[in-house]
PDB file of N, CA and C in Angstrom:
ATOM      1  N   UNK A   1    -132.056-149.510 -66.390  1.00  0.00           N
ATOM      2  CA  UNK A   1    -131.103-149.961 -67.394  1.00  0.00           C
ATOM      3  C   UNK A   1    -130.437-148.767 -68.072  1.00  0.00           C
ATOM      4  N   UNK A   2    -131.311-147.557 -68.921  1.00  0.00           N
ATOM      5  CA  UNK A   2    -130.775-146.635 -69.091  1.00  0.00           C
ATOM      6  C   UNK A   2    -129.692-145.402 -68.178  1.00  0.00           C
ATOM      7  N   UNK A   3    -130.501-145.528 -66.702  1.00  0.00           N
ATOM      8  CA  UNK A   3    -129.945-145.077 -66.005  1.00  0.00           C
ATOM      9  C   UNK A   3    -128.340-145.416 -65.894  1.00  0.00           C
ATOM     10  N   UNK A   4    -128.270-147.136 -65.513  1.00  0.00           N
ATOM     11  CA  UNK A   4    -126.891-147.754 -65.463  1.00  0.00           C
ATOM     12  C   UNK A   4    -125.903-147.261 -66.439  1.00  0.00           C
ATOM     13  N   UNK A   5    -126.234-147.139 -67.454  1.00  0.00           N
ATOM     14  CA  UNK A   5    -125.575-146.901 -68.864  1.00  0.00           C
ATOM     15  C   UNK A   5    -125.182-145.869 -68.508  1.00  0.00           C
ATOM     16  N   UNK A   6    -125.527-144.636 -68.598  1.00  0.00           N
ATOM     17  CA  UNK A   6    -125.548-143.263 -68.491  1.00  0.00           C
ATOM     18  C   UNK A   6    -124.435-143.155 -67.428  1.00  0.00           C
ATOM     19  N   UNK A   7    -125.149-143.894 -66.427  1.00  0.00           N
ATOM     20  CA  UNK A   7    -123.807-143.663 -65.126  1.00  0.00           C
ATOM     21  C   UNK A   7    -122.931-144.009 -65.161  1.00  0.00           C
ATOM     22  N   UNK A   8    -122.703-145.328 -66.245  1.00  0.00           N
ATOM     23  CA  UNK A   8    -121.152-145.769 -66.499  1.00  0.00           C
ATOM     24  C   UNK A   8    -120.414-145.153 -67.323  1.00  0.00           C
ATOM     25  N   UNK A   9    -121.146-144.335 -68.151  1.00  0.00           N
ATOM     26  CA  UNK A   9    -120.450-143.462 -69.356  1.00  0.00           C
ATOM     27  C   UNK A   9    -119.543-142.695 -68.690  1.00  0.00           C
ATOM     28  N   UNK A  10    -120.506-141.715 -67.671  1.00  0.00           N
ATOM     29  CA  UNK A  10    -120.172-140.602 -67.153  1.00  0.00           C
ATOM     30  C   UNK A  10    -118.949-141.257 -66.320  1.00  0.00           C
ATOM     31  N   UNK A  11    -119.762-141.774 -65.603  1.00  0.00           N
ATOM     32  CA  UNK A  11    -118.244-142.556 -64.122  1.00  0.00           C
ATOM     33  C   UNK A  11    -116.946-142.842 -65.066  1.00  0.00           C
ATOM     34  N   UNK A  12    -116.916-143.512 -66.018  1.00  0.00           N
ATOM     35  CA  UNK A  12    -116.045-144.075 -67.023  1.00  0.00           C
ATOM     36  C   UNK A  12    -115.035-142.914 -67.421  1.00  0.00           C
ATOM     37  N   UNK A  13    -116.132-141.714 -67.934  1.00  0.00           N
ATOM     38  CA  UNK A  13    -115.164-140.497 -68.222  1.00  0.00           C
ATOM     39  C   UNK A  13    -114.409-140.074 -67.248  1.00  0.00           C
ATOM     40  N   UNK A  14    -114.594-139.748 -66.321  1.00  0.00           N
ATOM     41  CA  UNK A  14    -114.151-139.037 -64.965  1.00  0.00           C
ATOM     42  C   UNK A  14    -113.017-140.154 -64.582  1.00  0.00           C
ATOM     43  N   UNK A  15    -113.153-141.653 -64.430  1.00  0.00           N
ATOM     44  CA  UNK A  15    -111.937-141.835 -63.901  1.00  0.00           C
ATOM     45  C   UNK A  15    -111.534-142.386 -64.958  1.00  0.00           C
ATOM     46  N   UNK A  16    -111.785-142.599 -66.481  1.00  0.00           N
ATOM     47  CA  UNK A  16    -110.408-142.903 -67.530  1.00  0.00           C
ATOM     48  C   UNK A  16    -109.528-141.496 -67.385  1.00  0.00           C
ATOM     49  N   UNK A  17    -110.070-140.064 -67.273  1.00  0.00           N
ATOM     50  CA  UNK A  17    -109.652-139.163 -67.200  1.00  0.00           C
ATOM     51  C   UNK A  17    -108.648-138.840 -65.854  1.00  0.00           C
ATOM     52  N   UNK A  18    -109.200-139.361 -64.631  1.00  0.00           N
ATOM     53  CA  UNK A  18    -108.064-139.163 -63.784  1.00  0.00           C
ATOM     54  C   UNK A  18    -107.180-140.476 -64.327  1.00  0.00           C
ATOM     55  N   UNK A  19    -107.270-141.214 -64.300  1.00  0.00           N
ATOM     56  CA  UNK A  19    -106.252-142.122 -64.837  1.00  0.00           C
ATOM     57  C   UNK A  19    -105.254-142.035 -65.506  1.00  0.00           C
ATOM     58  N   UNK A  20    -105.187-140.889 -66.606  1.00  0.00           N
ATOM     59  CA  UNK A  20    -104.731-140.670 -67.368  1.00  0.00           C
ATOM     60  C   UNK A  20    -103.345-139.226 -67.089  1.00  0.00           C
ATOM     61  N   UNK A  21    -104.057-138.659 -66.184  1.00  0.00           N
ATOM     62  CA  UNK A  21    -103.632-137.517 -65.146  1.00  0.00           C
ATOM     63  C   UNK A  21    -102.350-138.296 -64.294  1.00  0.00           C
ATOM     64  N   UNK A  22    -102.566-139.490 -63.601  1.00  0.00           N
ATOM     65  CA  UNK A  22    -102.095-140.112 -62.394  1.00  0.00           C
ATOM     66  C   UNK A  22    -101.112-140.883 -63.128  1.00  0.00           C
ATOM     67  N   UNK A  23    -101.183-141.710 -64.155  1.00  0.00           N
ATOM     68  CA  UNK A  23     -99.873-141.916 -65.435  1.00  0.00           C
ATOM     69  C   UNK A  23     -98.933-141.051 -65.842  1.00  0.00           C
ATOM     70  N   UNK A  24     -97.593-141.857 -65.295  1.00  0.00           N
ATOM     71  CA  UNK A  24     -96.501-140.061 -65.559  1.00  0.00           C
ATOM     72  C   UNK A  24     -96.371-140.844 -66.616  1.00  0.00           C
ATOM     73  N   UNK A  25     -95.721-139.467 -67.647  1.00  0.00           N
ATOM     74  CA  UNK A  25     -95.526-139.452 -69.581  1.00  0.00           C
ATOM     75  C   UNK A  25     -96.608-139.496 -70.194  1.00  0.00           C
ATOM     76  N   UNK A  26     -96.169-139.380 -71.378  1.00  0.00           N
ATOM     77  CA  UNK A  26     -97.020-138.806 -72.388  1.00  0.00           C
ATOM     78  C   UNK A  26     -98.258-140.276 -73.183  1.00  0.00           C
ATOM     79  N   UNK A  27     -99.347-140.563 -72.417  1.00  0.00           N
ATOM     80  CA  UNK A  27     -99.781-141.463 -73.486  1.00  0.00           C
ATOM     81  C   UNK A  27    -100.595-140.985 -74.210  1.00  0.00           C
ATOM     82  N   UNK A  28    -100.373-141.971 -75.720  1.00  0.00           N
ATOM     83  CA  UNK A  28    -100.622-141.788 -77.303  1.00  0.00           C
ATOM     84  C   UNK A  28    -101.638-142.574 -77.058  1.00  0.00           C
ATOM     85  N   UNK A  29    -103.010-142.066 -76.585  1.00  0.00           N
ATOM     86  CA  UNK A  29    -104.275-142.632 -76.561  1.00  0.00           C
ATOM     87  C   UNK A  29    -105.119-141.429 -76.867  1.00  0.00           C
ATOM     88  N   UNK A  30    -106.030-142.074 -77.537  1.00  0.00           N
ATOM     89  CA  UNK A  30    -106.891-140.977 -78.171  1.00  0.00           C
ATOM     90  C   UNK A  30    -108.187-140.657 -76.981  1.00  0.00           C
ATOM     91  N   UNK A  31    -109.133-139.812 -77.257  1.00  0.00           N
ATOM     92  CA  UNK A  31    -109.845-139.417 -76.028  1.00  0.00           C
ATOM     93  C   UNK A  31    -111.156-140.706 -76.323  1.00  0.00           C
ATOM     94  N   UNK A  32    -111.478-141.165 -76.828  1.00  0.00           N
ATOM     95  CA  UNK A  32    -112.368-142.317 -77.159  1.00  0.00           C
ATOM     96  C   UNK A  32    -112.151-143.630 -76.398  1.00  0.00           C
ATOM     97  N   UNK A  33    -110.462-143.850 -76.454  1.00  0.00           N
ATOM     98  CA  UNK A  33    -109.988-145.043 -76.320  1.00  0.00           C
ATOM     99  C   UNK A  33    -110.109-144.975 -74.459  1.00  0.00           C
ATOM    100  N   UNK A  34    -109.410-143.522 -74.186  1.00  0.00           N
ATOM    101  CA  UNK A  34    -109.693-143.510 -72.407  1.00  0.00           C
ATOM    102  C   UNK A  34    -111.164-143.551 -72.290  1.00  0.00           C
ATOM    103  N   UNK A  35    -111.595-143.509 -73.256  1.00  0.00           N
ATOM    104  CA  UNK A  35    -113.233-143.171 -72.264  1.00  0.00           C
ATOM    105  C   UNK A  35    -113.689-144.681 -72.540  1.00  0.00           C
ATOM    106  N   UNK A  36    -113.630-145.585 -73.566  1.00  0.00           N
ATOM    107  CA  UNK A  36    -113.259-146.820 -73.153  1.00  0.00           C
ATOM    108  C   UNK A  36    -112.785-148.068 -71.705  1.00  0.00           C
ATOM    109  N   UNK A  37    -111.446-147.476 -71.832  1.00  0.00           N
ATOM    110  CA  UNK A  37    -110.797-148.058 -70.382  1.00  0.00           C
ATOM    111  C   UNK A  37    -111.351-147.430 -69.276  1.00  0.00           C
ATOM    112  N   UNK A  38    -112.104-146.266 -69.206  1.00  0.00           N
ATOM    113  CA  UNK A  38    -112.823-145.410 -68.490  1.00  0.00           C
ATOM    114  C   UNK A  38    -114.010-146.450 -68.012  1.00  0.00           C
ATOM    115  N   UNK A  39    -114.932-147.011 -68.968  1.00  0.00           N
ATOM    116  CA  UNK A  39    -115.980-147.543 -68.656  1.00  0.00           C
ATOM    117  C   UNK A  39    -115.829-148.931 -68.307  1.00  0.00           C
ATOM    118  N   UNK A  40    -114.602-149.416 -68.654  1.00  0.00           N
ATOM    119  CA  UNK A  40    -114.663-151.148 -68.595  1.00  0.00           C
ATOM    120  C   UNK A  40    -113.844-150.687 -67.223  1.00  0.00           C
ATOM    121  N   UNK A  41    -113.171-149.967 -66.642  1.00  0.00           N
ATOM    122  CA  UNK A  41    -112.675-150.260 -65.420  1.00  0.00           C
ATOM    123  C   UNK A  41    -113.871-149.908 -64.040  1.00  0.00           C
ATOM    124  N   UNK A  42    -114.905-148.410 -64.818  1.00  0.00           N
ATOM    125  CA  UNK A  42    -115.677-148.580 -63.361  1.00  0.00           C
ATOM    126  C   UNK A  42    -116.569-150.075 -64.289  1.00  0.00           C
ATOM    127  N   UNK A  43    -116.962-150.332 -65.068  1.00  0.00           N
ATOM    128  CA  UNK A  43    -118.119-151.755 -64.808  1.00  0.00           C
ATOM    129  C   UNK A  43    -117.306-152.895 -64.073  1.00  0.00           C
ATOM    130  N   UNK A  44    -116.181-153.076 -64.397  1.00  0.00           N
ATOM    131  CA  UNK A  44    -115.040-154.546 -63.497  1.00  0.00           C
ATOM    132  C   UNK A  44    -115.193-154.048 -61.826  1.00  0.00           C
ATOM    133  N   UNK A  45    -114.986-152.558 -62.017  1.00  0.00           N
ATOM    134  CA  UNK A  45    -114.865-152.218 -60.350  1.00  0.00           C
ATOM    135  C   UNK A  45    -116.072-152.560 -59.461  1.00  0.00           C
ATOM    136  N   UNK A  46    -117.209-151.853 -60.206  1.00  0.00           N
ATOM    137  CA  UNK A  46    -118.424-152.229 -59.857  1.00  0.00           C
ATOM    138  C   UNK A  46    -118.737-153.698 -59.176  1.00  0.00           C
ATOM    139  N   UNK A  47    -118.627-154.599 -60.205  1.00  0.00           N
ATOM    140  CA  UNK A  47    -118.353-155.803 -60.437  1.00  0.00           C
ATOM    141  C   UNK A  47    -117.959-156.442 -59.113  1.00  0.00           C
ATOM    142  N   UNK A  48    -116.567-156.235 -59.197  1.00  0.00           N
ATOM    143  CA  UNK A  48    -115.500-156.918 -58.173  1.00  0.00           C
ATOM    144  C   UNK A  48    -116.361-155.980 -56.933  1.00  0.00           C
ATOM    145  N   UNK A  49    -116.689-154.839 -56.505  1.00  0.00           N
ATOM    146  CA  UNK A  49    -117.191-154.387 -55.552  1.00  0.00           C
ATOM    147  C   UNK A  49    -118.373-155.300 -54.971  1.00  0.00           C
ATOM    148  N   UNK A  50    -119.067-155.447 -55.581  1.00  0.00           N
ATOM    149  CA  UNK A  50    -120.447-156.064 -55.285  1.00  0.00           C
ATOM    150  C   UNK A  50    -120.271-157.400 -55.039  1.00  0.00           C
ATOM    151  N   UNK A  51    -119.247-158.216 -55.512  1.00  0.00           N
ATOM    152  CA  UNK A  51    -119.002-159.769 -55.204  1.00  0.00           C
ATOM    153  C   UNK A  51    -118.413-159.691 -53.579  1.00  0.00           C
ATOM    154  N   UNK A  52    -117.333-158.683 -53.686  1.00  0.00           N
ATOM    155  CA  UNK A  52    -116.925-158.308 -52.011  1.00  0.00           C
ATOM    156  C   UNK A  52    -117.648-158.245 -51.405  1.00  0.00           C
ATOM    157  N   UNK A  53    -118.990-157.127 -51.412  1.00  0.00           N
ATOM    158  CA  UNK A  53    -119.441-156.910 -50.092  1.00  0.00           C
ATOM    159  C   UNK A  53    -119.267-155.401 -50.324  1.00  0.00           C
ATOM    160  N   UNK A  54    -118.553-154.701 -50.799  1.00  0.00           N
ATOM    161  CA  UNK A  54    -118.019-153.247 -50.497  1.00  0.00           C
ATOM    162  C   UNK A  54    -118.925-152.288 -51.237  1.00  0.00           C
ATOM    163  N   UNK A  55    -119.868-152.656 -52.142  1.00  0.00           N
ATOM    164  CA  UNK A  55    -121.402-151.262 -53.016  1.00  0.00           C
ATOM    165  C   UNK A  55    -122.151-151.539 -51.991  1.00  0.00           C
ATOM    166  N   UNK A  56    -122.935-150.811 -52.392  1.00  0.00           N
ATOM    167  CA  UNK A  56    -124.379-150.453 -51.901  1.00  0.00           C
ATOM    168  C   UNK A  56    -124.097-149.697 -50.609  1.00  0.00           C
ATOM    169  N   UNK A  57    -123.302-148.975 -50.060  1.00  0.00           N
ATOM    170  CA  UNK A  57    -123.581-148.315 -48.660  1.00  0.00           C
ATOM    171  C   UNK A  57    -124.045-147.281 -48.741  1.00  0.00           C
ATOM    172  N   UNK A  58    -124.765-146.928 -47.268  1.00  0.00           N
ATOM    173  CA  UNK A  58    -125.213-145.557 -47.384  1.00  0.00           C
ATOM    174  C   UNK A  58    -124.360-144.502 -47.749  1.00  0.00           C
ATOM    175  N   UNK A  59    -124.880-143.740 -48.572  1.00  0.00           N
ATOM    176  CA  UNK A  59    -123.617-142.684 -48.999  1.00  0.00           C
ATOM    177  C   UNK A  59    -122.783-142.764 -50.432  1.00  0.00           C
ATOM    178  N   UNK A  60    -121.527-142.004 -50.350  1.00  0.00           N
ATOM    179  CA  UNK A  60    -120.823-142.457 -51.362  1.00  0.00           C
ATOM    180  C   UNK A  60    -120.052-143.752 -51.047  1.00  0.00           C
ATOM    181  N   UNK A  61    -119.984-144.816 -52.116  1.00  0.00           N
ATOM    182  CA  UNK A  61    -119.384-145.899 -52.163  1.00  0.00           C
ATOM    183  C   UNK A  61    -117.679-145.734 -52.255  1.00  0.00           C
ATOM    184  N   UNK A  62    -116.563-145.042 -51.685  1.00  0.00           N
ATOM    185  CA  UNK A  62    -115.369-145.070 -51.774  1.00  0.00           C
ATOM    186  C   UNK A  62    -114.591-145.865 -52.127  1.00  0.00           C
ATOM    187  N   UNK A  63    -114.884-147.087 -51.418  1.00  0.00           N
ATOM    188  CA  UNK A  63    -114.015-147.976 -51.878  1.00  0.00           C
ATOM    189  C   UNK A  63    -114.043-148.242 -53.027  1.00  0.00           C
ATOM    190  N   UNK A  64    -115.113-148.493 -53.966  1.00  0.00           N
ATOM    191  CA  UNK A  64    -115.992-148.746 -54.757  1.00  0.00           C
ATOM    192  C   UNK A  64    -114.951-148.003 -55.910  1.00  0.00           C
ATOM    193  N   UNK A  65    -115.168-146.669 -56.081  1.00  0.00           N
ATOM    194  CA  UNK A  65    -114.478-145.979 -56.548  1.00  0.00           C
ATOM    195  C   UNK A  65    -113.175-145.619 -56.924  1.00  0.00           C
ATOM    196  N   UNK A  66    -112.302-146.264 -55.425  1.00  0.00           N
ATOM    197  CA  UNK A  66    -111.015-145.857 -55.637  1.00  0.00           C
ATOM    198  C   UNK A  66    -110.508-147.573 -56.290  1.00  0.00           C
ATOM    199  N   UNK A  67    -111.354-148.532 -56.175  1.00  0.00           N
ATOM    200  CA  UNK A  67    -111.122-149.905 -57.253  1.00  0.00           C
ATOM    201  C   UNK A  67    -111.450-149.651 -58.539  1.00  0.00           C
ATOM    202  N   UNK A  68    -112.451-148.954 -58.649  1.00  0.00           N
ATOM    203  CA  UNK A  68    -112.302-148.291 -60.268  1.00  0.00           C
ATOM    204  C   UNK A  68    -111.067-147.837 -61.276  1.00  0.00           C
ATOM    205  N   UNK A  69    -110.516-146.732 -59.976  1.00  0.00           N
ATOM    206  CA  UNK A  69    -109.549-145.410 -60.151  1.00  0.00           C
ATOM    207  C   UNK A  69    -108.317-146.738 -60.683  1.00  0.00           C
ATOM    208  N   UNK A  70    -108.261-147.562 -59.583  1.00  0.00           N
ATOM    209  CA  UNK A  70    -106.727-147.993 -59.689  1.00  0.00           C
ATOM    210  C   UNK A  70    -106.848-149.167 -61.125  1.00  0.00           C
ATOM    211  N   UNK A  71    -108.263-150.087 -61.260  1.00  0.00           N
ATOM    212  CA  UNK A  71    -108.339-150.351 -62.503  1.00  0.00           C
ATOM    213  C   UNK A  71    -108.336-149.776 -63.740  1.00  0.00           C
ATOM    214  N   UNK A  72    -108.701-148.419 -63.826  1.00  0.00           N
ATOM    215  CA  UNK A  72    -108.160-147.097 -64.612  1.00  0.00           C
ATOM    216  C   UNK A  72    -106.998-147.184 -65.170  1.00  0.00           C
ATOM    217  N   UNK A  73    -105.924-147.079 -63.869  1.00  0.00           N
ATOM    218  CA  UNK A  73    -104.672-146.729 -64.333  1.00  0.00           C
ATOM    219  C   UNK A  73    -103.927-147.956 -64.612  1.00  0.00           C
ATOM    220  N   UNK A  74    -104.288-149.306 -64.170  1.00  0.00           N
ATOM    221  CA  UNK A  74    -103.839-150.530 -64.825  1.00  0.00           C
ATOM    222  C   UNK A  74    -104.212-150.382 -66.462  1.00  0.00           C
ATOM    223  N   UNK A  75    -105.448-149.839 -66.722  1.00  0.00           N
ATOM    224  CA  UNK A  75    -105.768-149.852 -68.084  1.00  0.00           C
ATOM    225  C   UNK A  75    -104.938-148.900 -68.921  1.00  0.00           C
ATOM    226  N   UNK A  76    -105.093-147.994 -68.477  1.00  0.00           N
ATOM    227  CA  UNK A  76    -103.828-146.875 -68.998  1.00  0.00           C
ATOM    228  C   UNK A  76    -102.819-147.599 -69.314  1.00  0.00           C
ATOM    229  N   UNK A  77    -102.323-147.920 -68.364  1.00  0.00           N
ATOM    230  CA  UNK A  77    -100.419-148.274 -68.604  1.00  0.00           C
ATOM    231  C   UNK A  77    -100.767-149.630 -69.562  1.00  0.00           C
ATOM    232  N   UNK A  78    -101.700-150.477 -69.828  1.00  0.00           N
ATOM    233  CA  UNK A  78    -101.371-151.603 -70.458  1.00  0.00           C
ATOM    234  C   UNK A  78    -101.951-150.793 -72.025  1.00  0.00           C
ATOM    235  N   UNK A  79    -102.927-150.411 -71.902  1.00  0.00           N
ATOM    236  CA  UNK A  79    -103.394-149.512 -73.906  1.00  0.00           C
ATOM    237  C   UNK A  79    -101.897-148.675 -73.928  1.00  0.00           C
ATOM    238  N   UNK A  80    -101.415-147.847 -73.353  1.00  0.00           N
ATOM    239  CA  UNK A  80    -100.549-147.027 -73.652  1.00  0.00           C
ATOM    240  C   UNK A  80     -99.178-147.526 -74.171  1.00  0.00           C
ATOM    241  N   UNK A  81     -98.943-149.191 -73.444  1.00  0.00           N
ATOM    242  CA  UNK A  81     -97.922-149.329 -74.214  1.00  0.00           C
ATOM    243  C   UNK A  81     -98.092-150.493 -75.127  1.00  0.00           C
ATOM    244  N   UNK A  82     -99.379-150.873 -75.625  1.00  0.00           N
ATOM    245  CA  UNK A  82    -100.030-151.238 -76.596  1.00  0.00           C
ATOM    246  C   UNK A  82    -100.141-150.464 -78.150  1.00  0.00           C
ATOM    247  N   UNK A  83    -100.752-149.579 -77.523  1.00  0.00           N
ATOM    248  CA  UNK A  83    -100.625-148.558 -78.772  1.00  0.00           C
ATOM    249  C   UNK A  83     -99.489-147.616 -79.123  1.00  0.00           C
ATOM    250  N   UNK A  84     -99.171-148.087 -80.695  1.00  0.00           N
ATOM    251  CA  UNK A  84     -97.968-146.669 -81.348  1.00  0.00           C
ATOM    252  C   UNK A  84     -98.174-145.728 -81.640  1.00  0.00           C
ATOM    253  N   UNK A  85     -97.184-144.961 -81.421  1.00  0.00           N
ATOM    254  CA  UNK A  85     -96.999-143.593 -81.190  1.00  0.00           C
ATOM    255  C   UNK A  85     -98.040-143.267 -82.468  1.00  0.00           C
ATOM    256  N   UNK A  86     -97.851-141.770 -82.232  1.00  0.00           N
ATOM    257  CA  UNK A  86     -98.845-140.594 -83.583  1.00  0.00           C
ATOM    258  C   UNK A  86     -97.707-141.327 -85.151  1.00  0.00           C
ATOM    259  N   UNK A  87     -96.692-141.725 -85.059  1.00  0.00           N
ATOM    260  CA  UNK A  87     -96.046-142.048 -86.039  1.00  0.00           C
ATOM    261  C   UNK A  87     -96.339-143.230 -87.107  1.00  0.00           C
ATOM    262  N   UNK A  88     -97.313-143.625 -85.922  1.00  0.00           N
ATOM    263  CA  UNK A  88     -97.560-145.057 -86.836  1.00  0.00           C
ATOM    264  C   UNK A  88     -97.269-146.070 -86.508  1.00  0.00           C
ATOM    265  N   UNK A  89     -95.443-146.404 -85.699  1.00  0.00           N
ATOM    266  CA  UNK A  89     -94.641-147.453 -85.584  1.00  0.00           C
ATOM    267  C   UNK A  89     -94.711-147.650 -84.287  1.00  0.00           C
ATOM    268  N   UNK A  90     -94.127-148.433 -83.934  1.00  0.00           N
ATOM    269  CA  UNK A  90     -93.829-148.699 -82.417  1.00  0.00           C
ATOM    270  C   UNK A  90     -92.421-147.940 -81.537  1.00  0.00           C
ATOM    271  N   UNK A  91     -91.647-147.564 -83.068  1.00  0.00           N
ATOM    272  CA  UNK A  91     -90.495-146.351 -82.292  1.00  0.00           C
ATOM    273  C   UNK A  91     -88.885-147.657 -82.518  1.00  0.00           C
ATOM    274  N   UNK A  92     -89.159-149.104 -82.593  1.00  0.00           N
ATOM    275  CA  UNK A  92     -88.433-149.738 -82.389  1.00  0.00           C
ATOM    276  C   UNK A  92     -87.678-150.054 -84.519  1.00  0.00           C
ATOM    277  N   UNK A  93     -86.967-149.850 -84.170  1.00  0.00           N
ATOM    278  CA  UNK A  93     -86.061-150.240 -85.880  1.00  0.00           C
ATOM    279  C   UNK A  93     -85.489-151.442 -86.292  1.00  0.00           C
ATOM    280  N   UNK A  94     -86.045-151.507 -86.872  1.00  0.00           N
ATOM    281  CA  UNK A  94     -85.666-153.412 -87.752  1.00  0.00           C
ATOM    282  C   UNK A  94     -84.290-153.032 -88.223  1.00  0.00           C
ATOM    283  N   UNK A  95     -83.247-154.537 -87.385  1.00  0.00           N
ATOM    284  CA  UNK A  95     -81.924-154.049 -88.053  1.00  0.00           C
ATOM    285  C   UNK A  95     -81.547-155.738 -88.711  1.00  0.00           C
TER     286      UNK A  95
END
């Protein structure tokens, strides 16, 4: 159980972090919030992996991984244009 945890933290960091890399422009996400979308995309990936058929192989699990990666960057692009800028606002002006 502890183990799992630990590994999702870590896994979580590494691909909220490429995720974030692989998103062109600038997102106004704080380093907490990726490591967030970091962990809920490898646990969904995980998830959706294991209902497939595609974890547990000998070795590294790839596929496994690169369903993580791309749930990553779905998460990215939907927090990023969720959240407003360092300004506060959303950038848009009430007329």
């Amino acid at each position: 159980m502890i183990g799992a945890i630990v590994s999702a933290v870590v896994i979580g960091a590494i691909v909220g972090a490429l995720a974030r890399l692989l998103v062109p422009g600038k997102q106004n996400m704080s380093i907490g919030l990726t490591l967030i979308v970091g962990i809920v995309a490898a646990l969904l990936g995980t998830l959706i992996a294991q209902m497939l058929g595609w974890a547990d192989t000998k070795g590294i699990d790839w596929i496994e991984h690169i369903l993580q990666l791309v749930l990553a960057v779905v998460g990215v692009l939907i927090v990023a244009r969720m959240t407003p800028g360092r300004t506060g606002g959303s950038g848009r002006t009430m007329t």
